[in-house]
Structures are given as C-alpha cells and as structure tokens.
Protein backbone atom coordinates (compact mmCIF):
# COMPACT_ATOMS: atom_id res chain seq x y z
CA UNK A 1 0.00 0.00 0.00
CA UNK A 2 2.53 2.46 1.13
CA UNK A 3 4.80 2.02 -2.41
CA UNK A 4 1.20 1.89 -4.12
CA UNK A 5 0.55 5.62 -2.88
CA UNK A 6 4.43 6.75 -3.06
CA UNK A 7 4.24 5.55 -7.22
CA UNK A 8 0.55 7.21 -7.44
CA UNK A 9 2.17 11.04 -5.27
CA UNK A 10 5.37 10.85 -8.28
CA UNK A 11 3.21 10.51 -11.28
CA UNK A 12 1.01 13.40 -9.27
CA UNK A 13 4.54 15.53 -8.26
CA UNK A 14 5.44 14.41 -12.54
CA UNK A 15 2.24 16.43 -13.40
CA UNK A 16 2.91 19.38 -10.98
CA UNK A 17 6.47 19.54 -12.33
CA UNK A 18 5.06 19.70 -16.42
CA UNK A 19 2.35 22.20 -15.32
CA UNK A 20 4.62 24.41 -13.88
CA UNK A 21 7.34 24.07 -15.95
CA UNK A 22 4.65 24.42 -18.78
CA UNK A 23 3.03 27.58 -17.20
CA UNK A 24 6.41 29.52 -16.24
CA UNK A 25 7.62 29.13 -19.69
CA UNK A 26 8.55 32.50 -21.80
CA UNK A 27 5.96 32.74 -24.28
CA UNK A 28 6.35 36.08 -26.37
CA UNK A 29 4.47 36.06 -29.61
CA UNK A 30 6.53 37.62 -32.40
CA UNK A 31 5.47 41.57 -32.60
CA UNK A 32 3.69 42.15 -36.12
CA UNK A 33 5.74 45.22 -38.35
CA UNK A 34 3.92 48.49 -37.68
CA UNK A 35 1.45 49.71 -40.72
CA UNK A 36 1.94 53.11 -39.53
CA UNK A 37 3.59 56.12 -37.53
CA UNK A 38 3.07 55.63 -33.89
CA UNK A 39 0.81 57.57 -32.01
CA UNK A 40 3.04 60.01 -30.65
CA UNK A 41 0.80 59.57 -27.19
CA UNK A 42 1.23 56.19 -26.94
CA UNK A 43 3.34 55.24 -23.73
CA UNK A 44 6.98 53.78 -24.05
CA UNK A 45 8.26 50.09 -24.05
CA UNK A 46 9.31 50.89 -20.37
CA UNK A 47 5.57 52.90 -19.39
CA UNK A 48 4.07 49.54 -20.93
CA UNK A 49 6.25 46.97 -18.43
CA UNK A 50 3.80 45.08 -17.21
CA UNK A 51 4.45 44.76 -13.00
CA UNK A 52 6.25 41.83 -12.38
CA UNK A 53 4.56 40.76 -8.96
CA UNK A 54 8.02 41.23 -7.18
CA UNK A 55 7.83 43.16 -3.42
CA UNK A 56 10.14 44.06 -0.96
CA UNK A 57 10.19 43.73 3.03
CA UNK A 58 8.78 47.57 3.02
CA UNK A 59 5.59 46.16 1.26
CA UNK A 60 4.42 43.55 3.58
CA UNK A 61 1.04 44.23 4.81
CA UNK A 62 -1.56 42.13 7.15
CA UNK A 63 -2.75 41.90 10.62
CA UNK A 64 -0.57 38.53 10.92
CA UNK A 65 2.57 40.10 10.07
CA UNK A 66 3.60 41.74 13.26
CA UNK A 67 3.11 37.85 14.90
CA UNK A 68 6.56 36.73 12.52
CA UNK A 69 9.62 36.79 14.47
CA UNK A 70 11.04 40.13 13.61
CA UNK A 71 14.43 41.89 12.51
CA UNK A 72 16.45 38.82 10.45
CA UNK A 73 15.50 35.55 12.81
CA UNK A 74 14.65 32.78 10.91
CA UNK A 75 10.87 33.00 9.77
CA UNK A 76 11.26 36.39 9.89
CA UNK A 77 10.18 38.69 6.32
CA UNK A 78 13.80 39.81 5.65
CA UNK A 79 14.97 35.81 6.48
CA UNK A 80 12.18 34.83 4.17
CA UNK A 81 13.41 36.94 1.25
CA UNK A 82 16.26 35.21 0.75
CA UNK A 83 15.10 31.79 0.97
CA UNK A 84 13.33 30.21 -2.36
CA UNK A 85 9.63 29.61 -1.30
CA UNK A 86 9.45 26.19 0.03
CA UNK A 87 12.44 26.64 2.37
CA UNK A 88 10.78 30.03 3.25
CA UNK A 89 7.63 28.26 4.21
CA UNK A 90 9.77 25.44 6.39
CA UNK A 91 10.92 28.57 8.07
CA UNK A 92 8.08 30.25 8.98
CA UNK A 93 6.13 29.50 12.61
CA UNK A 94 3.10 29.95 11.65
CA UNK A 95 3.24 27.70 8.59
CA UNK A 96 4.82 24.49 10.36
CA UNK A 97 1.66 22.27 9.14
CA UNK A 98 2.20 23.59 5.76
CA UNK A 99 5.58 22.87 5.94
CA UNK A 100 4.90 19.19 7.08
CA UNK A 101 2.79 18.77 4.45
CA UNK A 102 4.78 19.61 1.50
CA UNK A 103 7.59 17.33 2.54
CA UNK A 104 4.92 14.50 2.93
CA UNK A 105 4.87 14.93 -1.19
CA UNK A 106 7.53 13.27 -2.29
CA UNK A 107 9.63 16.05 -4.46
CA UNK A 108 7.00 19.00 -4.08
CA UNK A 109 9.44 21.08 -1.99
CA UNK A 110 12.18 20.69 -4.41
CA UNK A 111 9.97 21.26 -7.69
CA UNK A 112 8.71 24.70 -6.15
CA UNK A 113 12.12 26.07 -5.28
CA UNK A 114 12.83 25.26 -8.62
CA UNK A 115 10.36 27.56 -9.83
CA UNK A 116 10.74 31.03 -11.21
CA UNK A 117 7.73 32.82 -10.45
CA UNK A 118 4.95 32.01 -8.47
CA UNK A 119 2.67 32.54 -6.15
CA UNK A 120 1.81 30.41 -3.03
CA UNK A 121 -1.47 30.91 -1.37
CA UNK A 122 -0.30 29.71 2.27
CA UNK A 123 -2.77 28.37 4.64
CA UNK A 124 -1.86 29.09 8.50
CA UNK A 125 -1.69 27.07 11.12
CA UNK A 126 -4.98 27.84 11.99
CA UNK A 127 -6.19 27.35 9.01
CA UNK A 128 -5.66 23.62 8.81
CA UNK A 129 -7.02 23.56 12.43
CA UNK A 130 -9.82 24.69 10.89
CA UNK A 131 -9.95 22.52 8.04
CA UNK A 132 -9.59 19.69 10.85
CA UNK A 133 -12.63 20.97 12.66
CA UNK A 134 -15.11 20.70 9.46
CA UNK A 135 -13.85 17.31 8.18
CA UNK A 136 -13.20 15.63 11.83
CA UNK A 137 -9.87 13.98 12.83
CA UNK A 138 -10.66 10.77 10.68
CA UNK A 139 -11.15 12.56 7.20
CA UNK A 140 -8.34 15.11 7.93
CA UNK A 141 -5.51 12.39 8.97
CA UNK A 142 -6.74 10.43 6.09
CA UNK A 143 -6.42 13.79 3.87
CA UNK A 144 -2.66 14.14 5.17
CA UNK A 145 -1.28 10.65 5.06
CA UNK A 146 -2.40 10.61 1.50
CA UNK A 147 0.52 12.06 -0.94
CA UNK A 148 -1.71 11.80 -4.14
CA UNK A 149 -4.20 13.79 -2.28
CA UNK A 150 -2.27 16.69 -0.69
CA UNK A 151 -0.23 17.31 -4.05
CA UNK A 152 -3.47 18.04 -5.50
CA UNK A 153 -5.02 20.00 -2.49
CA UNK A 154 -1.76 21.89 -2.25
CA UNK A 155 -1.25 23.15 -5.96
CA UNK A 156 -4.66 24.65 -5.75
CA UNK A 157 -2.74 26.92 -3.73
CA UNK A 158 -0.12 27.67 -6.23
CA UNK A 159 -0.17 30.05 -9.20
CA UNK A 160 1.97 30.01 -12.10
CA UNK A 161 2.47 33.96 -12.08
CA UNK A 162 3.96 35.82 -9.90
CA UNK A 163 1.55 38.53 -8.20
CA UNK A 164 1.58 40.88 -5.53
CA UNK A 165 -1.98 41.86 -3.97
CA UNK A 166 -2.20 45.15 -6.45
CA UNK A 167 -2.04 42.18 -9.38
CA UNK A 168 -4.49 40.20 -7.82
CA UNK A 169 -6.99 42.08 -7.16
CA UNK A 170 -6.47 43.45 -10.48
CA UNK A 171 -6.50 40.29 -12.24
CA UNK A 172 -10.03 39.08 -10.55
CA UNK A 173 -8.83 35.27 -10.81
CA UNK A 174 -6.08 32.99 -11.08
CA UNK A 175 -6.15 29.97 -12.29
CA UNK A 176 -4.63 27.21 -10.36
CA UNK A 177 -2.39 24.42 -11.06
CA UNK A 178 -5.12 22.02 -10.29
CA UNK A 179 -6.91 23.40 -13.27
CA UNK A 180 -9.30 25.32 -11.02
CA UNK A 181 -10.07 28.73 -10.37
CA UNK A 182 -9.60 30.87 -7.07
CA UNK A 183 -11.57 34.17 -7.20
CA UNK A 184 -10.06 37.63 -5.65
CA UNK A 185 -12.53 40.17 -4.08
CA UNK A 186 -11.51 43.03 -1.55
CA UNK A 187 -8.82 45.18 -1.99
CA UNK A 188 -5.21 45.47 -2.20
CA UNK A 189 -4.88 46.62 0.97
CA UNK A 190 -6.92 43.47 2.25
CA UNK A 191 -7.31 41.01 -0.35
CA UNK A 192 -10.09 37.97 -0.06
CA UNK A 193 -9.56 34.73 -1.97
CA UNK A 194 -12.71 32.56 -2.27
CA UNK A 195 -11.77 28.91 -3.61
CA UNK A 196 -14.26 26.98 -6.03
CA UNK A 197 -16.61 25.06 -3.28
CA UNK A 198 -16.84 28.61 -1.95
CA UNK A 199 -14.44 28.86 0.84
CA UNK A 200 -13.60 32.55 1.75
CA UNK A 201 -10.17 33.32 2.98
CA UNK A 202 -8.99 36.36 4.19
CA UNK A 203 -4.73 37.49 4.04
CA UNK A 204 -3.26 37.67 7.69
CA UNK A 205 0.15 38.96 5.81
CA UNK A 206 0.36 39.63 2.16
CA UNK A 207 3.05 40.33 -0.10
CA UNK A 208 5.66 38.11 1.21
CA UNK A 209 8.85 37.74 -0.70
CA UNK A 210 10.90 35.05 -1.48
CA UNK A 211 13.68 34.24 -3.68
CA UNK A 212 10.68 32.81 -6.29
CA UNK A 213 8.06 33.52 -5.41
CA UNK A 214 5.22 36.22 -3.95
CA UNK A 215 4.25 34.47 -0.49
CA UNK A 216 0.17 35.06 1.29
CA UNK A 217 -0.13 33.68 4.56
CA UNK A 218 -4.14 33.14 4.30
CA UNK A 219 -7.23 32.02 7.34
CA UNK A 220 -8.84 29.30 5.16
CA UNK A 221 -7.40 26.32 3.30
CA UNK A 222 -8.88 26.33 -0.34
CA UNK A 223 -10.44 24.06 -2.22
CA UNK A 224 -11.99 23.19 -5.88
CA UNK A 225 -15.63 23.21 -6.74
CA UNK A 226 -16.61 19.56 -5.78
C-alpha cells in the first residue's frame, strides 16, 4: 500500500512539475511590423512593463505580520526573502503544518524552489485547524497521510504567475495548477480569496517575498468546486 501511494504522489509531483514548468515558460508572440507612424501619445516600451509581482520587506502588509519573528531571525520577512519559497515556508512558525505537508509529497518542496515565479497561497496554522474541525480527525488524517491527495489540495494553492496583492486584485482570478479557479474580491490593501466550493479566505500577511516567489499567509485552506 505504502509504495502503491508513493508511485501514485510521483506521477502526481510528474504532473505538478510539467504544469509548472509548462506555465512559467517565456511565451512572447513575435510583434507584427507596424502599418503606420506611432501615435506620438502612446506610452513607451518601459511605461508599458507590465508589473512583475516582485515586493520588498517595506511592502508587507496584514494583521498577521507583526506575529513573525522580527528583525532577520529565521521565519522572519527579511529571512524569508532570501530563501526560495518552500524553504521560506519550512521557516516560517506559523506555517509548520504547511511545511509538514509539502515534505509528505515526495519532491514538491524541491519542484517549487525550482520555480521562477509564483505565487503560493499559504494556509496558516490555523487554518488547517480549521480545516480539521469541518472534516473531523478521521477525514483530515486520512487527507494528510495521503501524498496523491495533498499534491493536489496543495497546488490549488499555487499560481503560475507571480503577483503581488495590487495584481491580484487586479487580475479578478487565477487559475490554479489544479486546473481550477480561485476568485479575488476586496482590496489590495486586504485582499479575499474565495476557492471553487466557496471557501472565503482572508490574508493575515500579504506580499511576502521570497527568492521565487510572492508568499500570502491566508485564514482558510482552499479548495476546488466539488
């Protein structure tokens, strides 16, 4: 049973790894020859860079921020910046369960610091609590001794774009790796994510960097429409 579910979470981390790969792939369509003068108020190349979901330490926002060990202890938003995302998450407190669940997928943590640009949607601690609460302590063990079953769970969390909240909120959804959709209401300033069965999650601290990727510490594990 147990190499029956490791072979079934590999050809479920194979599929994470194409998507990924697949999704964070350079794809610039070749620019058509211009049929006339430009418009002389048209913005420049640079005016029209698109933002590249990138923040800083200054940018983090959230009620749950000021609960990360501060200055540069590990778990800490400055430690964090410098870490790729998965090692950032194994560093943070208040994401230990995440943490433990990501190394329960054989190769997840490696194929998302491998990554380029992305962005994690990161359930708390309290969070899976929660999720432990509504499913009962049968159900939610079964949920996370099941490798197959997390990797899919947890890349309904990940985006293959980089975004900061600005972006998201801008962008309305994002579509996950699962194939899904997780819908963004609120504002920048306090962003809400509601996944597909309807699950609203609020951001306890936004805009996290990492080496890779733009980092939300959210209230609510998501999920796909049923």
């Amino acid at each position: 049973m147990r190499q029956t579910r490791r072979l079934a979470a590999l050809g479920a981390m194979t599929v994470l790894a194409v998507a990924l790969a697949g999704c964070s792939a350079s794809e610039v369509p070749p620019t058509p020859a211009p049929t006339s003068a430009p418009d002389a108020a048209a913005p420049t190349s640079g005016a029209a860079t698109a933002d590249d979901g990138v923040t800083t330490v200054d940018e983090v926002f959230g009620p749950g921020c000021s609960t990360l060990p501060q200055g540069d202890a590990p778990g800490s938003a400055a430690a964090m910046a410098g870490l790729p995302v998965a090692a950032a998450v194994g560093s943070n407190p208040s994401l230990t369960t995440l943490a433990r669940a990501i190394s329960a997928v054989p190769g997840l943590a490696e194929t998302l610091n491998a990554q380029r640009d992305i962005t994690l949607f990161a359930p708390s601690n309290a969070a899976f609590d929660a999720t432990r609460a509504a499913l009962g302590d049968e159900a939610y063990n079964a949920l996370m001794d099941d490798p197959q079953q997390l990797s899919t769970l947890l890349s309904y969390h990940v985006v293959a774009q980089r975004f900061d909240a600005a972006g998201l909120v801008q962008a309305g959804t994002t579509p996950e790796l699962t194939g899904g959709e997780v819908t963004i209401g609120g504002t920048a300033g306090a962003p809400t994510l509601t996944g597909g069965d309807g699950t609203q999650a609020t951001v306890l601290c936004g805009d996290l960097p990492t080496k890779n990727a733009t980092l939300f510490v959210i209230d609510k594990v998501l999920r796909p429409a049923d």
